[in-house]
C-alpha atoms as a PDB file:
ATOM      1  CA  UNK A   1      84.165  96.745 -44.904  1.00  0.00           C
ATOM      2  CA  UNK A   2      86.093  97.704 -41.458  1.00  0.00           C
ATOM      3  CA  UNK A   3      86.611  94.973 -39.027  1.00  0.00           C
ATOM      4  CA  UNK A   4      87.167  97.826 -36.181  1.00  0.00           C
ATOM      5  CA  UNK A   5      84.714  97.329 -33.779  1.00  0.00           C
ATOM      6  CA  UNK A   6      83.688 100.898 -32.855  1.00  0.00           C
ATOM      7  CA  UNK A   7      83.418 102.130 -28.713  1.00  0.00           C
ATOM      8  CA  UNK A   8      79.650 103.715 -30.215  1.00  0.00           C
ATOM      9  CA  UNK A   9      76.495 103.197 -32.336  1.00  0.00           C
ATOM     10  CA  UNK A  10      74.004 106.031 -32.018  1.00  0.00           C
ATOM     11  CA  UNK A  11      70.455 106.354 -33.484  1.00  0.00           C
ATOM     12  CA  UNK A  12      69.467 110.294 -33.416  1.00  0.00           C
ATOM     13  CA  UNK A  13      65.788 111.863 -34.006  1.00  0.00           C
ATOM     14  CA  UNK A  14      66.175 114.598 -35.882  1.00  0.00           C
ATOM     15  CA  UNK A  15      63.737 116.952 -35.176  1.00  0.00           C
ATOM     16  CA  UNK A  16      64.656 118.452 -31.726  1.00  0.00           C
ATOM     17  CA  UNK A  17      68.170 117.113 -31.032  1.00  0.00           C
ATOM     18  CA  UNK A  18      69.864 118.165 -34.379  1.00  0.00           C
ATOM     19  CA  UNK A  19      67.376 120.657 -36.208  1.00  0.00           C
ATOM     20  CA  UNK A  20      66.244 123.388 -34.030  1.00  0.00           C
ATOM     21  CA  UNK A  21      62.085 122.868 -33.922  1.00  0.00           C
ATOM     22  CA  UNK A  22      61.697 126.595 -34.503  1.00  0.00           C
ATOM     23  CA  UNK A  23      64.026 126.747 -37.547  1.00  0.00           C
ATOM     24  CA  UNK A  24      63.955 123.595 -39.008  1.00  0.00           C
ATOM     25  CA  UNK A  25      67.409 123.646 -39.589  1.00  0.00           C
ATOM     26  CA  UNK A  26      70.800 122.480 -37.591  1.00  0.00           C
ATOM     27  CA  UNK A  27      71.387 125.980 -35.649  1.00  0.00           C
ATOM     28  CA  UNK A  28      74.412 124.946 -33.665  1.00  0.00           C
ATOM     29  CA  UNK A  29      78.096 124.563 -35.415  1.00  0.00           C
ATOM     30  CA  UNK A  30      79.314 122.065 -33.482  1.00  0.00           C
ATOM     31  CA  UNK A  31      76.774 119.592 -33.981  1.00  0.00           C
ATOM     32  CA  UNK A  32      77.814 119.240 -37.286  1.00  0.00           C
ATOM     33  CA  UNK A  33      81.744 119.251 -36.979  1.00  0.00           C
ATOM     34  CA  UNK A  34      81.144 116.667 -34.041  1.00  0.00           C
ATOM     35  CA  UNK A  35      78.750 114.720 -36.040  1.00  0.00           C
ATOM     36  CA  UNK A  36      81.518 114.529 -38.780  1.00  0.00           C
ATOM     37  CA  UNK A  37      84.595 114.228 -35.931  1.00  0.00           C
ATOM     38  CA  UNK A  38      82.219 110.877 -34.580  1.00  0.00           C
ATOM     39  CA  UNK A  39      81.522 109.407 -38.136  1.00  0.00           C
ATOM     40  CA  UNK A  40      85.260 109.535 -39.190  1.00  0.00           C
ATOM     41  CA  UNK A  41      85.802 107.572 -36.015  1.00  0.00           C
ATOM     42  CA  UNK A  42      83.825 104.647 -36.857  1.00  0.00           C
ATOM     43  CA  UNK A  43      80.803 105.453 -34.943  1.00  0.00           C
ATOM     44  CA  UNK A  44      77.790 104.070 -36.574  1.00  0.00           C
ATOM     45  CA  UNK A  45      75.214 106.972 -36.988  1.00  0.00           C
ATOM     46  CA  UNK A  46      71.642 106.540 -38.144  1.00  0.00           C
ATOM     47  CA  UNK A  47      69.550 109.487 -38.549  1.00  0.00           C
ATOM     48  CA  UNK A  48      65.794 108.063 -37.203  1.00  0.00           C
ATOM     49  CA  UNK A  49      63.222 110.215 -38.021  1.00  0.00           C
ATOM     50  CA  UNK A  50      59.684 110.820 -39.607  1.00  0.00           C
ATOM     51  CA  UNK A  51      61.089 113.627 -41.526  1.00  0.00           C
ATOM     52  CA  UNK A  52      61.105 113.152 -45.681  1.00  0.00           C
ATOM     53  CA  UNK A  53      64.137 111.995 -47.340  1.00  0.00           C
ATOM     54  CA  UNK A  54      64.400 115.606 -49.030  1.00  0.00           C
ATOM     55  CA  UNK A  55      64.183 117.408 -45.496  1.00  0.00           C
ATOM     56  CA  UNK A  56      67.190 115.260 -44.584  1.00  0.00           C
ATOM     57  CA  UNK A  57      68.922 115.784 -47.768  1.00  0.00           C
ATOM     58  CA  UNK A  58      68.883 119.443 -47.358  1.00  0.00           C
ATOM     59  CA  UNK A  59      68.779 120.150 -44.258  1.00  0.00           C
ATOM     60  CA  UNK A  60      71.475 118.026 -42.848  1.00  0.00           C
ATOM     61  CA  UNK A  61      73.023 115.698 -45.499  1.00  0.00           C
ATOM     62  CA  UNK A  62      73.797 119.031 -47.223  1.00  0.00           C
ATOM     63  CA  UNK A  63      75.470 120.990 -44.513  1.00  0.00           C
ATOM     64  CA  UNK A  64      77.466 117.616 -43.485  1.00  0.00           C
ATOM     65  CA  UNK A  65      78.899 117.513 -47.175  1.00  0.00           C
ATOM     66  CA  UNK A  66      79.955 121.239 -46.842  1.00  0.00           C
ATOM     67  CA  UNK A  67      81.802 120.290 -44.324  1.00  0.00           C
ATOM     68  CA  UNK A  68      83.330 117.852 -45.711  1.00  0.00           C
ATOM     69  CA  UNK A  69      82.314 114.207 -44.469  1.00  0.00           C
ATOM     70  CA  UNK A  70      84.828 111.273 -44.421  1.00  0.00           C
ATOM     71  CA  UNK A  71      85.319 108.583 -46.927  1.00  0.00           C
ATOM     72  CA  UNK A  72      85.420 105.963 -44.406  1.00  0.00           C
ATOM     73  CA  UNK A  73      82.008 105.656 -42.008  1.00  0.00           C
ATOM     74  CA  UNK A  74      78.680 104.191 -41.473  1.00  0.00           C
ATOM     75  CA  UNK A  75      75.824 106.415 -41.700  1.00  0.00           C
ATOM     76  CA  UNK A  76      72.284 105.854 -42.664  1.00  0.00           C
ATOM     77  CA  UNK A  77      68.831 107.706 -43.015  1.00  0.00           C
ATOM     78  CA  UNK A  78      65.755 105.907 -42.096  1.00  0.00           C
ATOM     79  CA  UNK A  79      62.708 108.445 -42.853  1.00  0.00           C
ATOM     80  CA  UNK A  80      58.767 108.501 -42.228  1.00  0.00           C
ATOM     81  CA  UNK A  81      59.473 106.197 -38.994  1.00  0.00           C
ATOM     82  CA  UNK A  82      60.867 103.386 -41.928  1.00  0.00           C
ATOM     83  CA  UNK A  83      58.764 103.632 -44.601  1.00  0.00           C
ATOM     84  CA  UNK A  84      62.102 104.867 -46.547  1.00  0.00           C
ATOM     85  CA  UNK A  85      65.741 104.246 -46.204  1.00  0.00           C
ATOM     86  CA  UNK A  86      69.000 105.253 -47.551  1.00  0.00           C
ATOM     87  CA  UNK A  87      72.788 105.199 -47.395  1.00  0.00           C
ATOM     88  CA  UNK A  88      75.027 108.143 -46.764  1.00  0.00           C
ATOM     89  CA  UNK A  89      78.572 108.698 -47.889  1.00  0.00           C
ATOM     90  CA  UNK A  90      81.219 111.232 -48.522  1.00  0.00           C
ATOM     91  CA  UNK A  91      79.266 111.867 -51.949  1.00  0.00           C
ATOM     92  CA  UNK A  92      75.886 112.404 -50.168  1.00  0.00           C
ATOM     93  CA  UNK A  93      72.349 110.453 -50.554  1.00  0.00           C
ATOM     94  CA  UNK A  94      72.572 106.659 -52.040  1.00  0.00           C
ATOM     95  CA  UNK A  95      69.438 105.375 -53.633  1.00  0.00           C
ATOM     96  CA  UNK A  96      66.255 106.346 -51.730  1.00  0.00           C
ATOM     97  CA  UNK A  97      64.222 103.359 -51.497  1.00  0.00           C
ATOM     98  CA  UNK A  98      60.329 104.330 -50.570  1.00  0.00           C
ATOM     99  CA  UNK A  99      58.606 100.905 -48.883  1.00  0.00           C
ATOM    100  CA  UNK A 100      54.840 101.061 -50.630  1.00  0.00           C
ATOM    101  CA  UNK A 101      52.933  99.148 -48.644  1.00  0.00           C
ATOM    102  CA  UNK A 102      52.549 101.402 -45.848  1.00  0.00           C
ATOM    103  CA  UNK A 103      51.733 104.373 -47.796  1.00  0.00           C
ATOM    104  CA  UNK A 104      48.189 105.759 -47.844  1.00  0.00           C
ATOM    105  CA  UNK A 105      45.874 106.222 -50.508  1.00  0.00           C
ATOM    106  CA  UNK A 106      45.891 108.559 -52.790  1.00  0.00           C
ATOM    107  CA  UNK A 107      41.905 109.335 -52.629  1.00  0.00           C
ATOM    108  CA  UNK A 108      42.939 110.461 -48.591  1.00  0.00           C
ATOM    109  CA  UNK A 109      46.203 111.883 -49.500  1.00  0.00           C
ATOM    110  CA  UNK A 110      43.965 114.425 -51.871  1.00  0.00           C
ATOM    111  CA  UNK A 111      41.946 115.180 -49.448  1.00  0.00           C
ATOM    112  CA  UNK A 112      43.890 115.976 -46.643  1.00  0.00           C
ATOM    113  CA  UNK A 113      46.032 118.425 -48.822  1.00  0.00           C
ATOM    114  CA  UNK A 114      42.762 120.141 -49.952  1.00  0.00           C
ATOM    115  CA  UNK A 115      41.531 120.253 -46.163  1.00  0.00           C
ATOM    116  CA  UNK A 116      44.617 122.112 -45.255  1.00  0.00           C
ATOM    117  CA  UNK A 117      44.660 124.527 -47.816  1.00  0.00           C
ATOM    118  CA  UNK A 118      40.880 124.753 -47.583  1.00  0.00           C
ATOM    119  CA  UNK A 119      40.727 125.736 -43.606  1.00  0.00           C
ATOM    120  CA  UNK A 120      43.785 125.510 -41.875  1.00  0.00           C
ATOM    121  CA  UNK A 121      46.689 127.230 -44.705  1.00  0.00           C
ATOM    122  CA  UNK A 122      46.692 130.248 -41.690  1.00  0.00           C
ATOM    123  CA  UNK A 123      48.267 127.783 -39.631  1.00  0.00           C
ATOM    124  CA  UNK A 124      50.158 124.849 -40.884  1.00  0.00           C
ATOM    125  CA  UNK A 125      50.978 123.661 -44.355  1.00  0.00           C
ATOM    126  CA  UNK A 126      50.909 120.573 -46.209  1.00  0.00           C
ATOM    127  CA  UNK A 127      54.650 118.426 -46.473  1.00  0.00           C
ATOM    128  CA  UNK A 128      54.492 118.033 -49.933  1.00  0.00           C
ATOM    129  CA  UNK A 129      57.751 116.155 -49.742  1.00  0.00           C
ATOM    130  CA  UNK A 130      56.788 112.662 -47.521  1.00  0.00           C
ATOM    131  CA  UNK A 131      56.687 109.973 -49.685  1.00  0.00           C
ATOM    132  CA  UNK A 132      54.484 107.426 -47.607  1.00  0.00           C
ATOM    133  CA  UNK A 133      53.041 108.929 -44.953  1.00  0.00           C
ATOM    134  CA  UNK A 134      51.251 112.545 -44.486  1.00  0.00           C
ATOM    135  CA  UNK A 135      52.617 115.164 -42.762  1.00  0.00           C
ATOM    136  CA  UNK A 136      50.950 118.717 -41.641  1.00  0.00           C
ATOM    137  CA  UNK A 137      53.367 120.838 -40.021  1.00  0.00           C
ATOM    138  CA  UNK A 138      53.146 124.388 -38.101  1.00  0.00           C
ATOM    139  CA  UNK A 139      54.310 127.462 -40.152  1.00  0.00           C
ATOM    140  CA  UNK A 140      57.046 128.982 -38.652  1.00  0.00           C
ATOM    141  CA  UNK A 141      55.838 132.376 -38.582  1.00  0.00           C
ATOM    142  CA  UNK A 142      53.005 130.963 -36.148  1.00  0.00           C
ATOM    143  CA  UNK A 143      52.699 131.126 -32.642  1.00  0.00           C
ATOM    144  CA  UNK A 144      52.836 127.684 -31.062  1.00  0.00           C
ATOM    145  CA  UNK A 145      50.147 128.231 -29.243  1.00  0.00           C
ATOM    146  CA  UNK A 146      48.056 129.713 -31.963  1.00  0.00           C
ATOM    147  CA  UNK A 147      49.219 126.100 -33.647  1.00  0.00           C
ATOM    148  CA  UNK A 148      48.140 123.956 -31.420  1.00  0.00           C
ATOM    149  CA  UNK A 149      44.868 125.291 -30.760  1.00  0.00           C
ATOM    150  CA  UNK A 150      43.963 124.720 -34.616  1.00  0.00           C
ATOM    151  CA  UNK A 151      46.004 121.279 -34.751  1.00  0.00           C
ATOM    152  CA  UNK A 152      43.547 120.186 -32.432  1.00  0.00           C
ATOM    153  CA  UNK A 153      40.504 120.649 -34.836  1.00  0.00           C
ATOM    154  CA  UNK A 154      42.783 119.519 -37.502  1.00  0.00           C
ATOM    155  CA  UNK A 155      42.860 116.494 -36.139  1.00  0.00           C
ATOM    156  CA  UNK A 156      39.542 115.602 -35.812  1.00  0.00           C
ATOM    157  CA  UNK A 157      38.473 116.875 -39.226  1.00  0.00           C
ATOM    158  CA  UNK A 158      41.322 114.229 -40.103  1.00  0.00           C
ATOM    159  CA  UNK A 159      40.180 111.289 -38.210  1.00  0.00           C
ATOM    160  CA  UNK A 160      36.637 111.815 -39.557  1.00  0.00           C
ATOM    161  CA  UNK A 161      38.120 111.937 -43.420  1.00  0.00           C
ATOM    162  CA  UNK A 162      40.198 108.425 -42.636  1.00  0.00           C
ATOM    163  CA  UNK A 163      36.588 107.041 -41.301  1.00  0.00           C
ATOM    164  CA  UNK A 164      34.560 108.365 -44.024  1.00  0.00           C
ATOM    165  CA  UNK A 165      37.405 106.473 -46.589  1.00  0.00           C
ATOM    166  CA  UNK A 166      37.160 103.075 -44.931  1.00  0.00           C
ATOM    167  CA  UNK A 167      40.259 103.076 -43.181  1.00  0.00           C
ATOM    168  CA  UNK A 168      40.355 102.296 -39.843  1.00  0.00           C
ATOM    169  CA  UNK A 169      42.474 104.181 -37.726  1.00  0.00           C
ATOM    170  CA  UNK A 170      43.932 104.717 -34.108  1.00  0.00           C
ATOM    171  CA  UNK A 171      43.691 108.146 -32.431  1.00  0.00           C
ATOM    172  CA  UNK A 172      44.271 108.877 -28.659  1.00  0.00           C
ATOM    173  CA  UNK A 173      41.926 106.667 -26.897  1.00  0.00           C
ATOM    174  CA  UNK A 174      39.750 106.226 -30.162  1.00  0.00           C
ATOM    175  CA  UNK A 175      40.136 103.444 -32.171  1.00  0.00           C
ATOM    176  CA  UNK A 176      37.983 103.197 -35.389  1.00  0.00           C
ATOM    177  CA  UNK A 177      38.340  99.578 -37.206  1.00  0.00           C
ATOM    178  CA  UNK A 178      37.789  98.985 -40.777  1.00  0.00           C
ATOM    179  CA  UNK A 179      35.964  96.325 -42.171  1.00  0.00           C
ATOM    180  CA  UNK A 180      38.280  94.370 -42.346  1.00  0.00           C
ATOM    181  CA  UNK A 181      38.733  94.461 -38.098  1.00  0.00           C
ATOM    182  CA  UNK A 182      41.953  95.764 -39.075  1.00  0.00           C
ATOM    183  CA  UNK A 183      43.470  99.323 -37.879  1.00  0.00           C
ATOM    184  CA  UNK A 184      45.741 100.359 -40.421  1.00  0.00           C
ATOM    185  CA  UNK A 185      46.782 104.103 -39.738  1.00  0.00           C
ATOM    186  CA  UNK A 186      46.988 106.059 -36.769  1.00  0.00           C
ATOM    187  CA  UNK A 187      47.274 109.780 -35.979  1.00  0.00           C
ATOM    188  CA  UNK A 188      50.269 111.270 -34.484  1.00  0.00           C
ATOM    189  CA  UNK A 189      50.541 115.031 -33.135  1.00  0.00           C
ATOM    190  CA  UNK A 190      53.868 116.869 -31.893  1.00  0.00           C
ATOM    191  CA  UNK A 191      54.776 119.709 -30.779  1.00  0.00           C
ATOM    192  CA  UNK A 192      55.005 121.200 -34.458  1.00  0.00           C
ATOM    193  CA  UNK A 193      52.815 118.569 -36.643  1.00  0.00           C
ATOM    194  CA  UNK A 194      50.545 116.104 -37.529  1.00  0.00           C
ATOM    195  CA  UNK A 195      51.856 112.595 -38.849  1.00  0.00           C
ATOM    196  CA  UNK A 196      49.482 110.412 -40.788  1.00  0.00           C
ATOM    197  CA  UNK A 197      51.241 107.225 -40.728  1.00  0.00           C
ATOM    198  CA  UNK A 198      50.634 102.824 -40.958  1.00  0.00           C
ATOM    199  CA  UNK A 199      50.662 101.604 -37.973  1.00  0.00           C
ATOM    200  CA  UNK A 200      53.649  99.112 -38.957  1.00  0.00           C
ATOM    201  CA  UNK A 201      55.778 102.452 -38.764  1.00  0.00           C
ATOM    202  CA  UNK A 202      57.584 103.271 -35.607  1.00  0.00           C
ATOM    203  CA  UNK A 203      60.895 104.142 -34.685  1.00  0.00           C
ATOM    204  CA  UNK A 204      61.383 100.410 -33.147  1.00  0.00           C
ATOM    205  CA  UNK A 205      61.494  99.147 -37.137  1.00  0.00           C
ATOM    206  CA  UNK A 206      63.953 102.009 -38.151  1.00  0.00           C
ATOM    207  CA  UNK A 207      66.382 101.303 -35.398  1.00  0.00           C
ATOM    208  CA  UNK A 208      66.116  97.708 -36.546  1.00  0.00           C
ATOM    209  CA  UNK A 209      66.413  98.938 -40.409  1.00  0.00           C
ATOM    210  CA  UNK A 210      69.507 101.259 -39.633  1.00  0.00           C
ATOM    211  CA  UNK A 211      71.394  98.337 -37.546  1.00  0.00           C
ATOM    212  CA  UNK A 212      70.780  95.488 -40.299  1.00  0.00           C
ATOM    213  CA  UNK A 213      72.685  98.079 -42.833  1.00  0.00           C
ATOM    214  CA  UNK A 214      75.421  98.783 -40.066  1.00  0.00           C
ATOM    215  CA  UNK A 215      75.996  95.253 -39.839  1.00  0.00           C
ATOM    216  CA  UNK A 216      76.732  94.894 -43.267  1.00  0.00           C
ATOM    217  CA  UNK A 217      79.771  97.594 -42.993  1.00  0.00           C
ATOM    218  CA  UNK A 218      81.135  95.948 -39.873  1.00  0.00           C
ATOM    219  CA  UNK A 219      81.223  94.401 -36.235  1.00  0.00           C
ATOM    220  CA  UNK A 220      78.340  96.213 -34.580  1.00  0.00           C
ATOM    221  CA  UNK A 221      79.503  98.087 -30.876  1.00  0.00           C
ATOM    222  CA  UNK A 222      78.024  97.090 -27.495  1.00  0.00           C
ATOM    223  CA  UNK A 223      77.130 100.092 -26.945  1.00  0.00           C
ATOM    224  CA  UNK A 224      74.478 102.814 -28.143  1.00  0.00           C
ATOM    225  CA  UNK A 225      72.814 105.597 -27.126  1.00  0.00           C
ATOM    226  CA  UNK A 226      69.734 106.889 -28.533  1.00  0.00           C
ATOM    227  CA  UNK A 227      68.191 110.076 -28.680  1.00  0.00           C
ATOM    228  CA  UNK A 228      65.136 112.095 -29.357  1.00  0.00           C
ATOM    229  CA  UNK A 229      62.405 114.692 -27.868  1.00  0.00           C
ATOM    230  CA  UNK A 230      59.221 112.665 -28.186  1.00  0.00           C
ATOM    231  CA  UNK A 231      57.812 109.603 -25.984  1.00  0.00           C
ATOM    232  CA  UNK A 232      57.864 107.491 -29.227  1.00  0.00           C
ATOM    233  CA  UNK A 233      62.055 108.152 -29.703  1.00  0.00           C
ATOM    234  CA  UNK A 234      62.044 105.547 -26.661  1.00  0.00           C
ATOM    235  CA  UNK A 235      61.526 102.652 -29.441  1.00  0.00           C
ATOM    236  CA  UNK A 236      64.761 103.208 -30.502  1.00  0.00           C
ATOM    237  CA  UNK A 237      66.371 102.214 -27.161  1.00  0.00           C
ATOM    238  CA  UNK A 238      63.838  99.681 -26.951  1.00  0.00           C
ATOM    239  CA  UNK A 239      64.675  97.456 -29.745  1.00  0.00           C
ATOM    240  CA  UNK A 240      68.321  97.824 -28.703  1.00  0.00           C
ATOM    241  CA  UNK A 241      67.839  96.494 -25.180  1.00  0.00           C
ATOM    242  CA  UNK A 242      65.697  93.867 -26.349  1.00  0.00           C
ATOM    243  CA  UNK A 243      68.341  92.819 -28.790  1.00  0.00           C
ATOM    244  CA  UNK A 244      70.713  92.943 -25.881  1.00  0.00           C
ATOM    245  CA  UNK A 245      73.145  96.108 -26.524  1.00  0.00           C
ATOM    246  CA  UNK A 246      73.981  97.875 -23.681  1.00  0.00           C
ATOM    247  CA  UNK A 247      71.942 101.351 -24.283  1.00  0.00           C
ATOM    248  CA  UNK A 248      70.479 104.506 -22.416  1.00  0.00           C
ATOM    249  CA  UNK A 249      68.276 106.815 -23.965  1.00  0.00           C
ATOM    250  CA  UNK A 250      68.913 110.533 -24.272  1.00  0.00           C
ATOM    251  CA  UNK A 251      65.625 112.841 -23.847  1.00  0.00           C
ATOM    252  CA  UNK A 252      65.964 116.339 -25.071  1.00  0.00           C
ATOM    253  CA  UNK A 253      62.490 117.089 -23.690  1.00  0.00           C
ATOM    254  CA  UNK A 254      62.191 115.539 -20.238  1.00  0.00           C
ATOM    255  CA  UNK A 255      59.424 117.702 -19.677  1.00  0.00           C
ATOM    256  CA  UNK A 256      56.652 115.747 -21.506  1.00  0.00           C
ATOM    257  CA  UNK A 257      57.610 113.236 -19.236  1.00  0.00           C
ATOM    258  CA  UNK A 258      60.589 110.545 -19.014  1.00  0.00           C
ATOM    259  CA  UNK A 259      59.546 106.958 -19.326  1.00  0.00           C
ATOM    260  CA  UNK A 260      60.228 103.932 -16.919  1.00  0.00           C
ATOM    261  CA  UNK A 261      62.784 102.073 -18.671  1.00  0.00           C
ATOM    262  CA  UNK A 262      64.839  99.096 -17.566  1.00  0.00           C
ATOM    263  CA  UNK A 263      67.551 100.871 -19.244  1.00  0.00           C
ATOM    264  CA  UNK A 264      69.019 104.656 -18.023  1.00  0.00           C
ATOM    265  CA  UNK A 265      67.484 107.714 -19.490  1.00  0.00           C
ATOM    266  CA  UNK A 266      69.923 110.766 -19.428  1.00  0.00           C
ATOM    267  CA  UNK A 267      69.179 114.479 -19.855  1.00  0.00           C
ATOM    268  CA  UNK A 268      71.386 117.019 -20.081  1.00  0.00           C
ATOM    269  CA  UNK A 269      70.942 119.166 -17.297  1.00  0.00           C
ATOM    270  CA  UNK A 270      68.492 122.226 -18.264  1.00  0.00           C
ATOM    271  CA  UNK A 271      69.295 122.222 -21.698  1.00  0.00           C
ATOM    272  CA  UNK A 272      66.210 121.003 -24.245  1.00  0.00           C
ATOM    273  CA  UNK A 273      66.126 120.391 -27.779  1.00  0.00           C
ATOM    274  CA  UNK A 274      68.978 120.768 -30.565  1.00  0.00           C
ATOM    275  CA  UNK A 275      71.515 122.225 -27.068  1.00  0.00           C
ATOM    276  CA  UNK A 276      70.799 119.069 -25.267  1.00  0.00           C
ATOM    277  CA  UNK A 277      71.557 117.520 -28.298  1.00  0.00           C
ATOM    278  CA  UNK A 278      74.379 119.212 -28.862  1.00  0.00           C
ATOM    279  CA  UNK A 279      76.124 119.013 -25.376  1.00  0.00           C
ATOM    280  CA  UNK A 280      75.200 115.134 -26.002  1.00  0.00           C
ATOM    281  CA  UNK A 281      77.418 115.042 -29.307  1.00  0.00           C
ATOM    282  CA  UNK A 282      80.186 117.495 -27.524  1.00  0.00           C
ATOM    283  CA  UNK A 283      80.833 114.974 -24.642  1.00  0.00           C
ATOM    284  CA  UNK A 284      81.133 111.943 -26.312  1.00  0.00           C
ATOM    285  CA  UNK A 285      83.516 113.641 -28.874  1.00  0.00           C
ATOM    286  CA  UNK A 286      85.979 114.907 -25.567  1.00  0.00           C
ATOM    287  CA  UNK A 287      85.122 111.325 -23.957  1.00  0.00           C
ATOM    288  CA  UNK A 288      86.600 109.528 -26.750  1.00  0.00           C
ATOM    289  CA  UNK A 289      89.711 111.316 -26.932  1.00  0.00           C
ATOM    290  CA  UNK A 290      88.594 113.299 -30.709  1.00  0.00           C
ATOM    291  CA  UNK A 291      88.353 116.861 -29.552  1.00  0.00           C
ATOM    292  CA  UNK A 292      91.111 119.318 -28.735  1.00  0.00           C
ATOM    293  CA  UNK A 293      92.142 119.267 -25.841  1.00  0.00           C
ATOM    294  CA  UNK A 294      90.495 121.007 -22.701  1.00  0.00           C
ATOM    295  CA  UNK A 295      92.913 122.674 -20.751  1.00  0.00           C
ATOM    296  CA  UNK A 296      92.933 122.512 -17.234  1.00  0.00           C
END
């Protein structure tokens, strides 16, 4: 355990500001040397996403370990919005630890993969890999476009499955209550899936996930910044104001619209996705005095 308070926490989306949404993978160098140059200086850093624990093991736990990450840090992975949770260390993934009770049922898991291979395998595919919620995610040798115009009918084959099971389930301005009165799922579209999630997941319970294990590894910083490309990577900054860090929010997509917050929300100039984020990682690295030095 360090007692060094750090000058930085930071809770990053995944999808967007690290992993390029067209390739799925972390495109840009630098955001992984600066990701390991921030670590190795006591920054906390939680990955927040609703990718699968595998996804993050390969895709950026793996490249982080090639480069070699430090034996001394804080870094955690909270997954499917924090329906599963892990530690990361210079040896890679700690135990994976999958939080049942939010997961759906396997009668609606079935039939969702069978829907998608059934009608819509031209388009998207099924994530085999998510452990509690469902994902259906755009091919990447479709057009976007082309993608969205059969998400949209994916979606309402979807909703129409979750009503015929029982479950009750929030979509847009639809809301479709079980039995029970209760609404236990909801239906999530971005830019390059669908998510298929409880409604107790939300990237407001994996900030609050990833700073209970910081905690544990030392005094927490004052301040964090947060960042993401969707309107629901906001919850992230939200729990932290309302636990009273001081916080802005980085948005690597301002155009879907930036939220009224009573916090700041920066972008970074013209620069969208997994460059924003990696101009983001690149100025906090020269503002803490880690980089080289820039000459004048």
């Amino acid at each position: 355990m360090t007692e060094t308070v750090s000058p930085l926490g930071l809770l990053l989306d995944v999808d967007g500001p690290i992993a390029s949404p067209d390739t799925r993978t972390i495109a840009t160098p630098s955001i992984i040397t600066d990701l390991i140059t921030l670590a190795g200086a006591n920054v906390p850093i939680g990955f927040i996403t609703g990718r699968s624990a595998q996804f993050i093991g390969e895709q950026v736990v793996a490249p982080l370990l090639t480069a070699g990450l430090p034996r001394e840090m804080r870094m955690y992975g909270v997954c499917e919005k924090g329906a599963v949770w892990f530690p990361i260390t210079e040896t890679g993934m700690g135990e994976v630890v999958v939080d049942d009770s939010v997961a759906l049922p396997a009668a609606v898991v079935s039939r969702i993969r069978e829907l998608v291979a059934t009608d819509y395998a031209d388009t998207m595919f099924f994530d085999e890999t998510k452990l509690a919620m469902i994902s259906v995610e755009q091919r990447t040798d479709v057009d976007r476009a082309e993608y969205h115009a059969a998400q949209e009918r994916f979606n309402e084959a979807a909703y129409a499955i979750l009503i015929a099971c029982g479950l009750g389930v929030r979509f847009g301005e639809r809301t479709s209550p079980d039995v029970d009165g209760a609404v236990p799922f909801r239906i999530d579209p971005t830019i390059i899936s669908t998510d298929i999630e409880s409604v107790d997941l939300d990237k407001d319970h994996a900030a609050k996930r990833a700073l209970t294990f910081f905690a544990e590894g030392g005094p927490l910083p004052r301040l964090w910044r947060s960042v993401g490309d969707s309107r629901s990577d906001y919850l992230m900054a939200d729990h932290l104001h309302a636990a009273g860090y001081d916080v802005a929010h980085v948005d690597v997509r301002p155009a879907d619209g930036i939220l009224d917050r009573p916090y700041p929300v920066i972008v970074e100039g013209d620069l969208i996705h997994d460059e924003a984020g990696a101009a983001f990682l690149g100025y906090w690295v020269q503002k803490l005095g880690l980089g080289e030095a820039v000459p004048e």
